[in-house]
C-alpha atoms as a PDB file:
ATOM      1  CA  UNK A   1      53.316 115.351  80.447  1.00  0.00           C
ATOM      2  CA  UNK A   2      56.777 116.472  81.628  1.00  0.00           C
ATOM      3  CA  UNK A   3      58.102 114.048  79.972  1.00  0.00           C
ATOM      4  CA  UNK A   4      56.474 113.843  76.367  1.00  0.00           C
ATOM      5  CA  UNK A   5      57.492 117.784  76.105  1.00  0.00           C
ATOM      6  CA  UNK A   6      61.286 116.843  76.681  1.00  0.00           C
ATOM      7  CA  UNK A   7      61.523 117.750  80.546  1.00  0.00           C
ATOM      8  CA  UNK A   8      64.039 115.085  81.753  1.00  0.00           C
ATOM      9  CA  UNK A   9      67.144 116.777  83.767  1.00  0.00           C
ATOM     10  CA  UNK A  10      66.879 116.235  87.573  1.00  0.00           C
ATOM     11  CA  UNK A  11      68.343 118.915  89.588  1.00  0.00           C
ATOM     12  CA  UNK A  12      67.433 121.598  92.295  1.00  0.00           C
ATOM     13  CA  UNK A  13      66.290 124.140  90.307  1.00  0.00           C
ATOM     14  CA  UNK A  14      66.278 128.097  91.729  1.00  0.00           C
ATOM     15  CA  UNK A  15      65.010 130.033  89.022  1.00  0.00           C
ATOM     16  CA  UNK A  16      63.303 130.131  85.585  1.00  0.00           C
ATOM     17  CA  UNK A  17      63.255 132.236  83.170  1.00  0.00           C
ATOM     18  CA  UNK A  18      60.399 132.281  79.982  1.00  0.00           C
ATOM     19  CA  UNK A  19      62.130 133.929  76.996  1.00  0.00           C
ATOM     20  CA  UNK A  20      63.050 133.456  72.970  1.00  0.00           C
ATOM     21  CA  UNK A  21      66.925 132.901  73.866  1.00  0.00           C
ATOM     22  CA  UNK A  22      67.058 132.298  69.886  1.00  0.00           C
ATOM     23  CA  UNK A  23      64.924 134.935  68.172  1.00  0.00           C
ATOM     24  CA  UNK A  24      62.440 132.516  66.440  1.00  0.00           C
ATOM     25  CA  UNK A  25      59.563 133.991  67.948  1.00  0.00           C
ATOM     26  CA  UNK A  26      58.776 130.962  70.428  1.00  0.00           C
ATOM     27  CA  UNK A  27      59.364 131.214  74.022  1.00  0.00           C
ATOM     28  CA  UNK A  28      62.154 128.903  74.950  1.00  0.00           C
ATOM     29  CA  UNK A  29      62.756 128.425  79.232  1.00  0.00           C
ATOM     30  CA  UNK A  30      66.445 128.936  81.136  1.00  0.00           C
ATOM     31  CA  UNK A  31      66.647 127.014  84.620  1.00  0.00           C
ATOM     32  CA  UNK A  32      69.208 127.828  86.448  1.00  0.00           C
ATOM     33  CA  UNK A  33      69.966 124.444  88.347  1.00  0.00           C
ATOM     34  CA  UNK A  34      72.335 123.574  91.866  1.00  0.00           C
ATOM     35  CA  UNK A  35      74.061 120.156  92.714  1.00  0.00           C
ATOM     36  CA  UNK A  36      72.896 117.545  90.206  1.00  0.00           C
ATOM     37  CA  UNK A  37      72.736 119.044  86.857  1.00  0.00           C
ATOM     38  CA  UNK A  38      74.424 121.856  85.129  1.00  0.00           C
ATOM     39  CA  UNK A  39      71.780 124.770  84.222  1.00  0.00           C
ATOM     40  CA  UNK A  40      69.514 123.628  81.275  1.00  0.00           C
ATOM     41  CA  UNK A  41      68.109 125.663  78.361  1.00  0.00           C
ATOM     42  CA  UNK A  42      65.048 124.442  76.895  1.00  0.00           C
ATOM     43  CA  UNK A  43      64.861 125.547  73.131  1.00  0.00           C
ATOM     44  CA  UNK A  44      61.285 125.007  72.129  1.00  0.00           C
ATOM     45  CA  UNK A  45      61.394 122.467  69.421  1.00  0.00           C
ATOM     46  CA  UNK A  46      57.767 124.558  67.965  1.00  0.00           C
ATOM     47  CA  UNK A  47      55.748 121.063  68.316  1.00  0.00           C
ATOM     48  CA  UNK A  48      55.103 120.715  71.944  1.00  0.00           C
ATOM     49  CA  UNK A  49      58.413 119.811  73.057  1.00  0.00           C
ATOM     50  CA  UNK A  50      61.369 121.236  74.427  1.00  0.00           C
ATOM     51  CA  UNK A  51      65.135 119.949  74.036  1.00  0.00           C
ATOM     52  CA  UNK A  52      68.185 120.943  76.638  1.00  0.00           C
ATOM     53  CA  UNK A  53      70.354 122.600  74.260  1.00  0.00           C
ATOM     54  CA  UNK A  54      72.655 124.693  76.583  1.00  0.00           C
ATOM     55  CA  UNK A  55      76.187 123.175  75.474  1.00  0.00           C
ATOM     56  CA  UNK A  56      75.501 124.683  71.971  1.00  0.00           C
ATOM     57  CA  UNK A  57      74.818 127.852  73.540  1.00  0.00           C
ATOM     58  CA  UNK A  58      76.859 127.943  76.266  1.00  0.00           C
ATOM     59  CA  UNK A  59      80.700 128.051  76.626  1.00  0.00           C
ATOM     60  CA  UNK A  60      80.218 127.603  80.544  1.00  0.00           C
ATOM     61  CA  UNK A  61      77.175 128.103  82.616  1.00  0.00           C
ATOM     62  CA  UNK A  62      77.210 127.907  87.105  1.00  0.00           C
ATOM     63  CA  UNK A  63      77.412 124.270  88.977  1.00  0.00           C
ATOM     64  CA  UNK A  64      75.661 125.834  91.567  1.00  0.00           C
ATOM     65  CA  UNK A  65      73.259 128.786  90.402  1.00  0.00           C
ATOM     66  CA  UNK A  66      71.123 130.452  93.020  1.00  0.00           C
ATOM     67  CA  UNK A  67      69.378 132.898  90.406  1.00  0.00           C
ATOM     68  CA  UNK A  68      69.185 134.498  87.086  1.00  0.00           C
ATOM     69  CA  UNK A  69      67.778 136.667  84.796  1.00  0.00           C
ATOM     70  CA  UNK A  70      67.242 136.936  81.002  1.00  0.00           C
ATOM     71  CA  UNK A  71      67.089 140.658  79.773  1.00  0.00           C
ATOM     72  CA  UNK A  72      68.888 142.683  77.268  1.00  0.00           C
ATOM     73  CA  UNK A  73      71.592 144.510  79.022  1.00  0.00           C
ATOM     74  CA  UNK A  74      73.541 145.920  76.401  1.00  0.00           C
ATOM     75  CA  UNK A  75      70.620 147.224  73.994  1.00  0.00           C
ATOM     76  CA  UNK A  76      71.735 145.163  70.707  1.00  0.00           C
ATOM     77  CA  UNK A  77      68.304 143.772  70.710  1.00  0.00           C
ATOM     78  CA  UNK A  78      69.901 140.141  71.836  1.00  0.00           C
ATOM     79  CA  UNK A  79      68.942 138.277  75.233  1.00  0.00           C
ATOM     80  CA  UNK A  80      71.775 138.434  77.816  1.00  0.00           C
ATOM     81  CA  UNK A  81      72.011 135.999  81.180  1.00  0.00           C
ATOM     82  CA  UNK A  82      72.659 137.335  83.824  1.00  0.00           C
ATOM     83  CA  UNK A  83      73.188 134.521  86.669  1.00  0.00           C
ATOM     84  CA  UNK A  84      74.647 134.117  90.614  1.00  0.00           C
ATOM     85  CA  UNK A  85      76.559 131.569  91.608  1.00  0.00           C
ATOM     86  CA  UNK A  86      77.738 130.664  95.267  1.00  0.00           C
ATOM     87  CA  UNK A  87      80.358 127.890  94.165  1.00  0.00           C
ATOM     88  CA  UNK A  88      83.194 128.989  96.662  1.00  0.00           C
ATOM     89  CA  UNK A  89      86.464 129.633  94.933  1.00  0.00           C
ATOM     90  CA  UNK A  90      88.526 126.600  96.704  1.00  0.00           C
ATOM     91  CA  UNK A  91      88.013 123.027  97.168  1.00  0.00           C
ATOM     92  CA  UNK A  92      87.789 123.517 101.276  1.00  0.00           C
ATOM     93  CA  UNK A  93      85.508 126.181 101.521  1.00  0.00           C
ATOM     94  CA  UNK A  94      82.869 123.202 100.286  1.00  0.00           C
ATOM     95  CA  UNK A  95      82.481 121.404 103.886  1.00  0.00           C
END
C-alpha cells in the first residue's frame, strides 16, 4: 500500500508532520529524515498518492534531522518549518 500511494524514500525517519504545506486544502506529510535520505515532503497528489516534492520547495533542508514542526510562526497565514539538526559543524566531530 506504501508503495501504490508514492511512499518510496528509505531513511531513519524522527518526526512527521500532517499539514497543507501548499494551501490546496489537502493534507500533505513533512518527514524529517537522518543518514540515508534528505527530509522528504509528500505533496498529496489529491488521488491517493503522494509525491516527494521537497527540492521544489526547499532551498536546503537537514542531513541529519532529529525533529520538526510545521506551524505558522510569523502569523501571515503560511506554514513555517521549524526543524533540529545535530550535523556537527566539522568533518571530525563525525567519529
Amino acid at each position: 500500500m506504501s508503495q501504490q500511494a508514492g511512499f518510496t524514500s528509505a531513511g531513519y525517519g524522527h518526526a512527521a508532520t500532517i499539514c497543507d504545506i501548499n494551501n490546496d486544502g489537502w493534507k500533505d506529510i513533512y518527514v524529517s529524515d537522518d543518514f540515508i535520505s534528505s527530509n522528504i515532503l509528500y505533496i498529496n497528489n489529491h488521488d491517493g498518492t503522494f509525491t516527494n516534492r521537497s527540492k521544489e520547495y526547499f532551498k536546503h533542508t537537514s542531513l541529519n534531522a532529529m525533529g520538526q514542526d510545521v506551524v505558522d510562526i510569523n502569523n501571515d497565514g503560511l506554514p513555517d518549518v521549524v526543524e533540529l539538526d545535530m550535523n556537527p559543524p566539522t568533518i571530525t566531530e563525525k567519529k
